[in-house]
N, C-alpha and C. Protein backbone atom coordinates (compact mmCIF):
# COMPACT_ATOMS: atom_id res chain seq x y z
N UNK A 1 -4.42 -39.67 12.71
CA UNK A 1 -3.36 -38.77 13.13
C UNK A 1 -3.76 -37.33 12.84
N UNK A 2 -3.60 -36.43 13.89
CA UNK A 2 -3.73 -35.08 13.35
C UNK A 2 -2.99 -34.42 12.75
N UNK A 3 -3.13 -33.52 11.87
CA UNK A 3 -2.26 -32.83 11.23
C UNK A 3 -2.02 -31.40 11.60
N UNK A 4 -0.99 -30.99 11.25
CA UNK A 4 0.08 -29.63 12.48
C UNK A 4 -0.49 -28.59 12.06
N UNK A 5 -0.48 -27.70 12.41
CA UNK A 5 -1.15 -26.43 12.15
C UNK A 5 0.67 -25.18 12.73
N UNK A 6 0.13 -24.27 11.92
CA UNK A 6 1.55 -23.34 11.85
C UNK A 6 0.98 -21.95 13.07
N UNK A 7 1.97 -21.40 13.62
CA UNK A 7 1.78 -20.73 15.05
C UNK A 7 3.12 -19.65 15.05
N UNK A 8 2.22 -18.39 14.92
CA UNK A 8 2.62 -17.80 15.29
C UNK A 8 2.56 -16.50 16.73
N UNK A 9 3.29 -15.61 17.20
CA UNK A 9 2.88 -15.61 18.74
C UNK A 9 4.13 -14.26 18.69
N UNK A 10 3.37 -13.45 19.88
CA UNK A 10 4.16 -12.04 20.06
C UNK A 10 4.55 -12.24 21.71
N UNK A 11 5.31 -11.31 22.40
CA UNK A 11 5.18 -11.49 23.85
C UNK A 11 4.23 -10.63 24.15
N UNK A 12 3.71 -10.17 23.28
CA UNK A 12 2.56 -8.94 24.28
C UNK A 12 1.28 -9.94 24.21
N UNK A 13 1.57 -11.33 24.28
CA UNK A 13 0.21 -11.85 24.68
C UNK A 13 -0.67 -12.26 22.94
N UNK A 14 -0.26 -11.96 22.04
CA UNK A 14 -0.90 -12.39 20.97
C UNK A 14 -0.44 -13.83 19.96
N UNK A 15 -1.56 -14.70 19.60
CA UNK A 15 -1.10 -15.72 18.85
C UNK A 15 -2.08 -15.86 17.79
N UNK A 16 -1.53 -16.91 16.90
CA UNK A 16 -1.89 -17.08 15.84
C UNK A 16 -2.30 -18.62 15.51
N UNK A 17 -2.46 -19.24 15.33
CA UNK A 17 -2.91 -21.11 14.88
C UNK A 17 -3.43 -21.17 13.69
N UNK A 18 -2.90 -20.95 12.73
CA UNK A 18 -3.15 -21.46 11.31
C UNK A 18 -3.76 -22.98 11.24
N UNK A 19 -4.48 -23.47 10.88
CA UNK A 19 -4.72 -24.83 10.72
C UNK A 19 -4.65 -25.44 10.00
N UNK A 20 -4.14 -26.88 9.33
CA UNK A 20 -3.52 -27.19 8.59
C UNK A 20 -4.45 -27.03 6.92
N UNK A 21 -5.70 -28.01 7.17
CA UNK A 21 -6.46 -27.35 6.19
C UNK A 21 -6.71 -25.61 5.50
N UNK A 22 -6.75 -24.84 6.11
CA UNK A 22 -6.63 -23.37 5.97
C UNK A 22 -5.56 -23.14 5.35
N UNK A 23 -3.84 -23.89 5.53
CA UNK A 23 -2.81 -23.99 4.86
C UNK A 23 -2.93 -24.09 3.59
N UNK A 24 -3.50 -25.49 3.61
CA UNK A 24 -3.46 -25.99 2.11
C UNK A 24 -4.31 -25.36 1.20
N UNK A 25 -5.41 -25.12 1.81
CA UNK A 25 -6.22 -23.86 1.10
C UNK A 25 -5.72 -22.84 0.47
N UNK A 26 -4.79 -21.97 1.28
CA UNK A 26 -4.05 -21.05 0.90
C UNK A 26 -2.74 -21.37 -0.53
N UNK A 27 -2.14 -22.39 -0.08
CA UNK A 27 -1.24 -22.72 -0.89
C UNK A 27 -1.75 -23.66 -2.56
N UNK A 28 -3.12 -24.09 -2.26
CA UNK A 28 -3.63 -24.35 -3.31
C UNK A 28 -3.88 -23.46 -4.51
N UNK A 29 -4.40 -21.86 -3.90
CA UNK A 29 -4.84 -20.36 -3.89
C UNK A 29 -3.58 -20.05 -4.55
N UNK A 30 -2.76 -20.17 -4.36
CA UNK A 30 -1.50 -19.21 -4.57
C UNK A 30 -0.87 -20.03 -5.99
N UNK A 31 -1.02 -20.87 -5.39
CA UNK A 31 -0.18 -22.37 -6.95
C UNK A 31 -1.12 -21.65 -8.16
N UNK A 32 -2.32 -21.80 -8.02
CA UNK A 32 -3.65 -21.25 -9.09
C UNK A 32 -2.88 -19.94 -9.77
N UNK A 33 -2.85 -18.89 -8.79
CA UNK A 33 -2.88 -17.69 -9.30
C UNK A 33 -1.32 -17.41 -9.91
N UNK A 34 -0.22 -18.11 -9.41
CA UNK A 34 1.05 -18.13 -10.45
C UNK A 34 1.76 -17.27 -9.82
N UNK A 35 1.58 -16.03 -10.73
CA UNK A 35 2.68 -15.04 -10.34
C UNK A 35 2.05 -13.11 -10.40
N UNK A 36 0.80 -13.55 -10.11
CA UNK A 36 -0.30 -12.26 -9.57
C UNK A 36 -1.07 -12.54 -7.74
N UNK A 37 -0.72 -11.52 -7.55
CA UNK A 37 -1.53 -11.11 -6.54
C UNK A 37 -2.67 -12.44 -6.62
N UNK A 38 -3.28 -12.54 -4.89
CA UNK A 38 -4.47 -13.01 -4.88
C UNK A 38 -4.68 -12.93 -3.31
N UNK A 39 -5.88 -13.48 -2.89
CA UNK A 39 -5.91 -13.62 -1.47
C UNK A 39 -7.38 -13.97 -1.05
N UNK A 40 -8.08 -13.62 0.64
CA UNK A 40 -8.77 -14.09 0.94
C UNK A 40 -9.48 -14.08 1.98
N UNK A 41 -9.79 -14.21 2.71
CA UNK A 41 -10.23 -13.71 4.35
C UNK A 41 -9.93 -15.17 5.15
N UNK A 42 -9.70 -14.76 6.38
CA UNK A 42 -9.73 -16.21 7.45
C UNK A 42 -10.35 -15.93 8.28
N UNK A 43 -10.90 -17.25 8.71
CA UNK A 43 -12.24 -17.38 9.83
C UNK A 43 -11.80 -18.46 10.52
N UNK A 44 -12.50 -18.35 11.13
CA UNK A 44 -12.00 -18.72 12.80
C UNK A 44 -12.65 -18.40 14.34
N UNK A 45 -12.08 -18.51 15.32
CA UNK A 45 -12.35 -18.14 16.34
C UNK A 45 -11.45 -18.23 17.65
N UNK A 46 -11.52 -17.14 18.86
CA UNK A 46 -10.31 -17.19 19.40
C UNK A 46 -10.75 -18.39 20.45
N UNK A 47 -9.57 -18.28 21.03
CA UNK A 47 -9.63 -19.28 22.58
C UNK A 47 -10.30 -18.79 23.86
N UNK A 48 -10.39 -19.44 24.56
CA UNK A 48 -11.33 -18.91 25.75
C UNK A 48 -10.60 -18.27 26.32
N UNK A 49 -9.00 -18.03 26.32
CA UNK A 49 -8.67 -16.69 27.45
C UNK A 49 -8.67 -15.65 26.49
N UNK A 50 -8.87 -15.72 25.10
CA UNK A 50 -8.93 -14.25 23.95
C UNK A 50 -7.33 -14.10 23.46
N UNK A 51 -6.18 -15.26 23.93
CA UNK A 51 -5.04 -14.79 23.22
C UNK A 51 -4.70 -15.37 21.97
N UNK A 52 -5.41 -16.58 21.63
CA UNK A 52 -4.98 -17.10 20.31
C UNK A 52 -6.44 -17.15 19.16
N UNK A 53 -5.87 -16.29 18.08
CA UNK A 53 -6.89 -16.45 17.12
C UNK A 53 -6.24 -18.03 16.17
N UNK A 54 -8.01 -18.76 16.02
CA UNK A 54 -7.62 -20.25 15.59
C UNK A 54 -8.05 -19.63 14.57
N UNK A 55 -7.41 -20.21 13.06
CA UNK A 55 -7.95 -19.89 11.93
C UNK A 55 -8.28 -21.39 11.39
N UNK A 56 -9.40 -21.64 11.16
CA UNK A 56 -9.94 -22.81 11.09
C UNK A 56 -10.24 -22.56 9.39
N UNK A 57 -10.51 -21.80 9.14
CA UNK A 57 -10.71 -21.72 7.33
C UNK A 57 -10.10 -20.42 5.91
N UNK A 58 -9.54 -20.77 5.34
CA UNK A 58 -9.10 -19.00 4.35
C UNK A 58 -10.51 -19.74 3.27
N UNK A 59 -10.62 -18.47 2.35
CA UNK A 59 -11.31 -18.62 1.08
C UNK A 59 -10.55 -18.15 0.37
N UNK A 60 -10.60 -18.90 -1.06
CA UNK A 60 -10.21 -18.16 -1.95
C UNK A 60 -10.77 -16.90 -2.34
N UNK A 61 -9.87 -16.11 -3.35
CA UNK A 61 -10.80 -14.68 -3.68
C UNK A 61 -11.98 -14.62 -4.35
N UNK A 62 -13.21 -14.21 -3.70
CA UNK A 62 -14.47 -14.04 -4.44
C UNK A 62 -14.25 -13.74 -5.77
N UNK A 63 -15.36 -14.10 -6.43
CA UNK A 63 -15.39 -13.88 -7.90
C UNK A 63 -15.31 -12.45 -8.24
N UNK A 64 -15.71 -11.40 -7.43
CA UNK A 64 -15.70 -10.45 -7.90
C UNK A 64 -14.37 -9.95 -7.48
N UNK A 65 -13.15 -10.67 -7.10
CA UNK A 65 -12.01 -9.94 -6.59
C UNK A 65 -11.04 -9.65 -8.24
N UNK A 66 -10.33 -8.96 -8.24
CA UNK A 66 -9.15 -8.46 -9.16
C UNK A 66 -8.16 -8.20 -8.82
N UNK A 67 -6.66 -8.80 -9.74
CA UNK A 67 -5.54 -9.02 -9.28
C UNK A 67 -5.13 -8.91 -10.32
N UNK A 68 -3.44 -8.48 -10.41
CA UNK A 68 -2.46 -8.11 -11.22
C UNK A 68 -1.13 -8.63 -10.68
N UNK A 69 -0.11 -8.45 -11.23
CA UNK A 69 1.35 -8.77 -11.00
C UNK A 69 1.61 -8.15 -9.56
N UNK A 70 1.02 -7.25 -9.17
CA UNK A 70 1.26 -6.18 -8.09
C UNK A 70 0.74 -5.42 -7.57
N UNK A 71 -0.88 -5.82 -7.88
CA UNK A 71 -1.68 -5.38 -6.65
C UNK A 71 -2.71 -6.81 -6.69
N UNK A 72 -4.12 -6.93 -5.83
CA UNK A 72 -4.93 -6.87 -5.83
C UNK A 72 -6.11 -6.53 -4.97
N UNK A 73 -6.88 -6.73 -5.50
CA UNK A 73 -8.83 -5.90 -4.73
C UNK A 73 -9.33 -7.32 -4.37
N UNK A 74 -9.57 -7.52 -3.16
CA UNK A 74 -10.79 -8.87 -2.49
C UNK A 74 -11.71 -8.01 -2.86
N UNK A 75 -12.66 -8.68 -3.46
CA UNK A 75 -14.19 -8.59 -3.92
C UNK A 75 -14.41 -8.88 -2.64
N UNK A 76 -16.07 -8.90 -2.50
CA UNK A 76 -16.99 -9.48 -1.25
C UNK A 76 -18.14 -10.40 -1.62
N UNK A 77 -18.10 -10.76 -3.18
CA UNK A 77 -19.56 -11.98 -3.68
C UNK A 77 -19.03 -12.77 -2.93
N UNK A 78 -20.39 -13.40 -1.78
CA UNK A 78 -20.89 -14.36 -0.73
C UNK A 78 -19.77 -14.44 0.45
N UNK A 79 -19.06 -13.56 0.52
CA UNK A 79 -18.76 -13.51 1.47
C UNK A 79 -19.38 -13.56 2.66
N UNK A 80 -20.37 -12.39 2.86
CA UNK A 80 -21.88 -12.31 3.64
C UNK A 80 -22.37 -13.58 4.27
N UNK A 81 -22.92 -14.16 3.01
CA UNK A 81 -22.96 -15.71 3.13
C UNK A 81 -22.73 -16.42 4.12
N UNK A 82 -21.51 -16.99 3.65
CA UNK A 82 -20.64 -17.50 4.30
C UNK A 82 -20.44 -17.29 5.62
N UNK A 83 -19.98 -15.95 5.92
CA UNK A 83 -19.95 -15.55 7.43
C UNK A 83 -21.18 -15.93 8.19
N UNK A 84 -21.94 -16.28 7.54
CA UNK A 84 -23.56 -16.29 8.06
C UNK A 84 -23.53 -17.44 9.35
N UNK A 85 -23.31 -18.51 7.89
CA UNK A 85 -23.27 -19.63 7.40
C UNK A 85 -22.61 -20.56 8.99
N UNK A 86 -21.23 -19.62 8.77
CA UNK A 86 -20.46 -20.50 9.90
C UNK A 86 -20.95 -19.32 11.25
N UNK A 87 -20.88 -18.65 11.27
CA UNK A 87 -21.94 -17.73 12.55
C UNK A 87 -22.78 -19.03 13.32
N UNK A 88 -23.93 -19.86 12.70
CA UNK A 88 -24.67 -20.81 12.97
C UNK A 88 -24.59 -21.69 13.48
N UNK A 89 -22.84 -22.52 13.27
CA UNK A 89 -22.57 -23.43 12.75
C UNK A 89 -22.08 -23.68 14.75
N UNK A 90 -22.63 -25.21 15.26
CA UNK A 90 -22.25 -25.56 16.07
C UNK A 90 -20.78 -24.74 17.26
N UNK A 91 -20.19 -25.12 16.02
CA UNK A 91 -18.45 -24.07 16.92
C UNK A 91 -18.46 -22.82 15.85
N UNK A 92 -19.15 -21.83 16.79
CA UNK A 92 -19.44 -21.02 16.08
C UNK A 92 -17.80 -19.99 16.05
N UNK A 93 -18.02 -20.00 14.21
CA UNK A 93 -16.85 -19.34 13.52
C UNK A 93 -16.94 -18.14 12.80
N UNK A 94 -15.87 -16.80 12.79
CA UNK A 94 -16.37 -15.33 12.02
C UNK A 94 -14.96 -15.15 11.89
N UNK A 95 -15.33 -13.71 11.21
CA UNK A 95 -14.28 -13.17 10.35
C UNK A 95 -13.61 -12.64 11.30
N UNK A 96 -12.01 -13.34 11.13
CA UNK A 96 -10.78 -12.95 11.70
C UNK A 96 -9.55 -11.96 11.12
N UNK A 97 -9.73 -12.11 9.84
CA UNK A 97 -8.74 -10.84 9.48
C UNK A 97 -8.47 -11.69 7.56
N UNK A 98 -7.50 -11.60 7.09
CA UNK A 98 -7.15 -11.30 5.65
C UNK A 98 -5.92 -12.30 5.25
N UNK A 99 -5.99 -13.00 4.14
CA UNK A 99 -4.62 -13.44 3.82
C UNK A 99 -4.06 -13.04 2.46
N UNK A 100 -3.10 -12.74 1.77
CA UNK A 100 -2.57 -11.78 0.73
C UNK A 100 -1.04 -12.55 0.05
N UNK A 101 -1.14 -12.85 -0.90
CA UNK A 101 0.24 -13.94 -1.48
C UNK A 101 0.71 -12.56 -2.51
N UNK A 102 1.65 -12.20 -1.96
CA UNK A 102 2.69 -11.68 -2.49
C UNK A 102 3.86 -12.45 -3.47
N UNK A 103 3.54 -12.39 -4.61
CA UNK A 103 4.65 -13.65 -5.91
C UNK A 103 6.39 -12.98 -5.76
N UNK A 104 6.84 -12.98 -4.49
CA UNK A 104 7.83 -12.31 -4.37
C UNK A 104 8.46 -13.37 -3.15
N UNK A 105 10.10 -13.41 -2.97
CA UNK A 105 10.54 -14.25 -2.43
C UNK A 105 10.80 -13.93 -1.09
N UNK A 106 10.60 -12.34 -0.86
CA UNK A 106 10.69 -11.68 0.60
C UNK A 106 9.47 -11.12 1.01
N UNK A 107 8.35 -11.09 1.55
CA UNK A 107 7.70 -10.59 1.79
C UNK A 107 6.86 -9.94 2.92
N UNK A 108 6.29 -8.39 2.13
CA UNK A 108 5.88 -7.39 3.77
C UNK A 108 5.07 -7.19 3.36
N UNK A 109 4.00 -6.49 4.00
CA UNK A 109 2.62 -5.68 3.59
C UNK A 109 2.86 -4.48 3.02
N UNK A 110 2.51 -4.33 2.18
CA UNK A 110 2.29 -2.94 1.35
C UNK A 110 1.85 -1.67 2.26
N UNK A 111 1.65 -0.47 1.97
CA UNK A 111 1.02 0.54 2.65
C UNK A 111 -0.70 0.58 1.97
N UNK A 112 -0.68 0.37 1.05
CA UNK A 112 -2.35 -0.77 0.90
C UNK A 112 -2.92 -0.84 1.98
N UNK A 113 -2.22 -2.44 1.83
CA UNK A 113 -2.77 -3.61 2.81
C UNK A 113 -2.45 -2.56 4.36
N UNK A 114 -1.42 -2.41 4.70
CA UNK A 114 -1.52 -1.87 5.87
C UNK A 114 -2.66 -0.70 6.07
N UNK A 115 -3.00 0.21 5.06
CA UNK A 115 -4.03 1.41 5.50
C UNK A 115 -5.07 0.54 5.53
N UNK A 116 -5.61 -0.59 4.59
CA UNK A 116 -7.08 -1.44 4.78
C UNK A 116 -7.03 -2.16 5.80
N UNK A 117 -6.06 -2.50 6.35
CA UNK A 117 -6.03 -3.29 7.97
C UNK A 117 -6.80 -2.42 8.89
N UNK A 118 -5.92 -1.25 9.03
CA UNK A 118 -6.08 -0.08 10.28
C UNK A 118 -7.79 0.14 9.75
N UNK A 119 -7.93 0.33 8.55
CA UNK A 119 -9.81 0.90 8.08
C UNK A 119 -10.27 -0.64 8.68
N UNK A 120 -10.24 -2.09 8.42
CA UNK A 120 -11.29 -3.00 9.00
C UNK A 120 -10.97 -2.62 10.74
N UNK A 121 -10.00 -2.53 10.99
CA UNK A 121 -9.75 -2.67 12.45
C UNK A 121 -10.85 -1.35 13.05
N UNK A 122 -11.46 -0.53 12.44
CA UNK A 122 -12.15 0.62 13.04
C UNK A 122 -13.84 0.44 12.40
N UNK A 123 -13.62 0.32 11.20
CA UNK A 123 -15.04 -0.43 10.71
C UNK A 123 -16.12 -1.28 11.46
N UNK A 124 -17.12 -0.55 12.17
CA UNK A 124 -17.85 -1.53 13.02
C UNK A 124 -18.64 -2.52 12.40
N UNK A 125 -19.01 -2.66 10.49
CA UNK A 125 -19.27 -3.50 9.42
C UNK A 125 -18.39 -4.90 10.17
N UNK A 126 -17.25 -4.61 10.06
CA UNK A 126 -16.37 -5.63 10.19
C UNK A 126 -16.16 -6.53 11.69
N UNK A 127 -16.89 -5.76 12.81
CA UNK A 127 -16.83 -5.28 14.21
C UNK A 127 -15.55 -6.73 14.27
N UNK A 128 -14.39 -6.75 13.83
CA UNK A 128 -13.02 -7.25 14.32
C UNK A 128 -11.83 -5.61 14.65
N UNK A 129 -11.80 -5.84 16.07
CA UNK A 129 -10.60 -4.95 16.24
C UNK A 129 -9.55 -5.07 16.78
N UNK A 130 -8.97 -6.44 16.23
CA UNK A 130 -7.74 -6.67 15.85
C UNK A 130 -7.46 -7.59 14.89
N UNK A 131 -7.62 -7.21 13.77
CA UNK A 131 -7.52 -7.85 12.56
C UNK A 131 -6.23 -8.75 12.33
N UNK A 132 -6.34 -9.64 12.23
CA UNK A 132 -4.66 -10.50 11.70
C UNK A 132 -4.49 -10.69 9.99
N UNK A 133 -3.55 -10.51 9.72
CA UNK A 133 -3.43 -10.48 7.84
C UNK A 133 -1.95 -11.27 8.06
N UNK A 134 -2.23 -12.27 6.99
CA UNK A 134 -1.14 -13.32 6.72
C UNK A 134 -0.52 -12.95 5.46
N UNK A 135 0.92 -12.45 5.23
CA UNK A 135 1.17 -12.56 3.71
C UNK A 135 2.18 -13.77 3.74
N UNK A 136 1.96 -13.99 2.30
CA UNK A 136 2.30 -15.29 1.71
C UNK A 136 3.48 -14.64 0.72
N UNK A 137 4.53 -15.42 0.74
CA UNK A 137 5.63 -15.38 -0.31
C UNK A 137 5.32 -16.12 -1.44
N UNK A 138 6.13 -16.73 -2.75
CA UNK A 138 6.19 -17.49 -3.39
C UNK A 138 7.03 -18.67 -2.72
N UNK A 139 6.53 -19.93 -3.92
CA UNK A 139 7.42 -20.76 -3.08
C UNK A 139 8.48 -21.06 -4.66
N UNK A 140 9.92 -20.39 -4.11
CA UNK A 140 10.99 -20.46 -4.96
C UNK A 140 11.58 -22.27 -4.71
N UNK A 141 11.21 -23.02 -4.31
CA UNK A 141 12.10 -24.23 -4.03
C UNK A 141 13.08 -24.46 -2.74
N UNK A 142 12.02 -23.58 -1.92
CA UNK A 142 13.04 -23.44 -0.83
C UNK A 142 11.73 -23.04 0.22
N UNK A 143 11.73 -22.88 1.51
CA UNK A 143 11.29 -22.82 2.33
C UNK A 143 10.43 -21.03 2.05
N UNK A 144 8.62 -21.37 1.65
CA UNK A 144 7.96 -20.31 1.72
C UNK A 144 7.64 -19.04 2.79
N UNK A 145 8.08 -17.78 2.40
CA UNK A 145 8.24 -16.73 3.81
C UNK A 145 6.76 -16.65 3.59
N UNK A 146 6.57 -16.25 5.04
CA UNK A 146 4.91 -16.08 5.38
C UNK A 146 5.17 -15.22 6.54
N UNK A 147 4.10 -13.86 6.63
CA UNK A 147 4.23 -13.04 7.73
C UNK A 147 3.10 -12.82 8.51
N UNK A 148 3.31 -12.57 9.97
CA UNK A 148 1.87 -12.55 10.54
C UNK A 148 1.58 -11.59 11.03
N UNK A 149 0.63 -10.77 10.89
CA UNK A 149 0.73 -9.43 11.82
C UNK A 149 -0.60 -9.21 12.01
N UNK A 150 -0.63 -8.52 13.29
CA UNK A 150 -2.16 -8.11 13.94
C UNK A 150 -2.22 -6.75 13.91
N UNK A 151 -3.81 -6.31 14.07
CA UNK A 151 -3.60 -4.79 13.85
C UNK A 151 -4.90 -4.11 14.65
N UNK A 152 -4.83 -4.16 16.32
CA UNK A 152 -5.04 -3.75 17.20
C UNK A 152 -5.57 -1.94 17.47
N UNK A 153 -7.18 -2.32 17.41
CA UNK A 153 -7.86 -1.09 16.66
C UNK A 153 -7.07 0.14 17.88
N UNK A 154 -6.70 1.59 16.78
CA UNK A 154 -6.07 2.68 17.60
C UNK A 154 -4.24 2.12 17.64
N UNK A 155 -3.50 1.09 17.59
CA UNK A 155 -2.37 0.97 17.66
C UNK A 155 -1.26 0.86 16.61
N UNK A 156 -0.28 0.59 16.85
CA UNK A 156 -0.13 0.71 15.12
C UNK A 156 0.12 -1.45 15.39
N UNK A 157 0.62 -1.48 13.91
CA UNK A 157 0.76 -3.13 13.51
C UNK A 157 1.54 -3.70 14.46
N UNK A 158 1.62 -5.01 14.90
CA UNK A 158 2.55 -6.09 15.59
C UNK A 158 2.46 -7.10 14.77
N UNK A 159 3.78 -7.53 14.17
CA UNK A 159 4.53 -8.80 13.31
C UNK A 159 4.58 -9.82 14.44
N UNK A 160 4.12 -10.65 14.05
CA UNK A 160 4.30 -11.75 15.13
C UNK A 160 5.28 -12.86 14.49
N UNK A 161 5.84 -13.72 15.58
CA UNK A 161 7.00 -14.46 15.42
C UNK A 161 6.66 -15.62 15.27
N UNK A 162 7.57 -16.22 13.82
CA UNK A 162 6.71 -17.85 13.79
C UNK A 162 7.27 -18.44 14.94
N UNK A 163 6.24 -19.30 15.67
CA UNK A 163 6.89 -20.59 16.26
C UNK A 163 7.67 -21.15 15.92
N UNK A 164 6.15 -22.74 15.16
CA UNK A 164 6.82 -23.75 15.21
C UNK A 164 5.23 -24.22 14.49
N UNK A 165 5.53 -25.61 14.02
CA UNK A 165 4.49 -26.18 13.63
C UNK A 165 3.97 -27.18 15.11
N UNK A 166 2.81 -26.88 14.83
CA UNK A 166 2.22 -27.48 16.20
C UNK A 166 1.02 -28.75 16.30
């Protein structure tokens, strides 16, 4: 049986496909780190008409990343790597944008995270120019908020709307 992957989607043509593994990744990530900051990059690759980015994998934060109650810094140890790694790899997969767990029960992007979006989205290092960043809520015992937004080099941000599990 396959397992659902989470979808989110704008009308101006943009989507999202979280995959279920990449989920649990994330939520494994977040259980770990408690009640500090943490996060990660997602990789992936889009669809053949270019409207849905698949996120087929998050990482946890490199060793060299640092986190607090209320901020943190993604390191980049093997990141490089990695990107290489799946670059190679049969269905070939790269860096799609950022994921960020906010230990808070409502959650938005910071002006941080939003100025480092707009800097990867122009960064030809990064050559992604439209970065997607996922923030993550806590999970209080109740249904975890998660936000999706793309960040379309030169434009400002678009929040995209959850679906549905798919």
């Amino acid at each position: 049986m396959k397992k659902s992957s989470l979808k989110w989607s704008t009308s101006d043509g943009y989507s999202i496909a979280l995959m279920h593994n990449a989920w649990e990744n994330i939520l494994q990530t977040c259980k770990k780190a408690a009640n500090k900051e943490t996060g990660g990059i997602l990789i992936g690759y889009y669809t053949d008409d270019l409207t849905t980015a698949v996120v087929t994998e998050s990482t946890p934060p490199p060793k060299d990343s640092k986190s607090d109650y209320t901020w943190f810094y993604r390191g980049i140890d093997g990141l490089k790597r990695l990107l290489i790694r799946r670059w190679k790899e049969p269905r070939r997969c790269y860096y799609l944008g950022e994921w960020h767990y906010h230990p808070a029960k409502k959650v938005k992007p910071s002006h941080d995270d939003i100025n480092q979006m707009v800097r990867i989205s122009s960064e030809e290092n990064y050559n992604c120019r439209e970065p997607i960043m996922l923030v993550v809520g806590h999970d209080y015992g109740e249904t975890r908020q998660i936000k999706a937004f793309v960040f379309p080099r030169g434009k400002a941000m678009i929040e995209l709307v959850y679906e549905k599990d798919v």
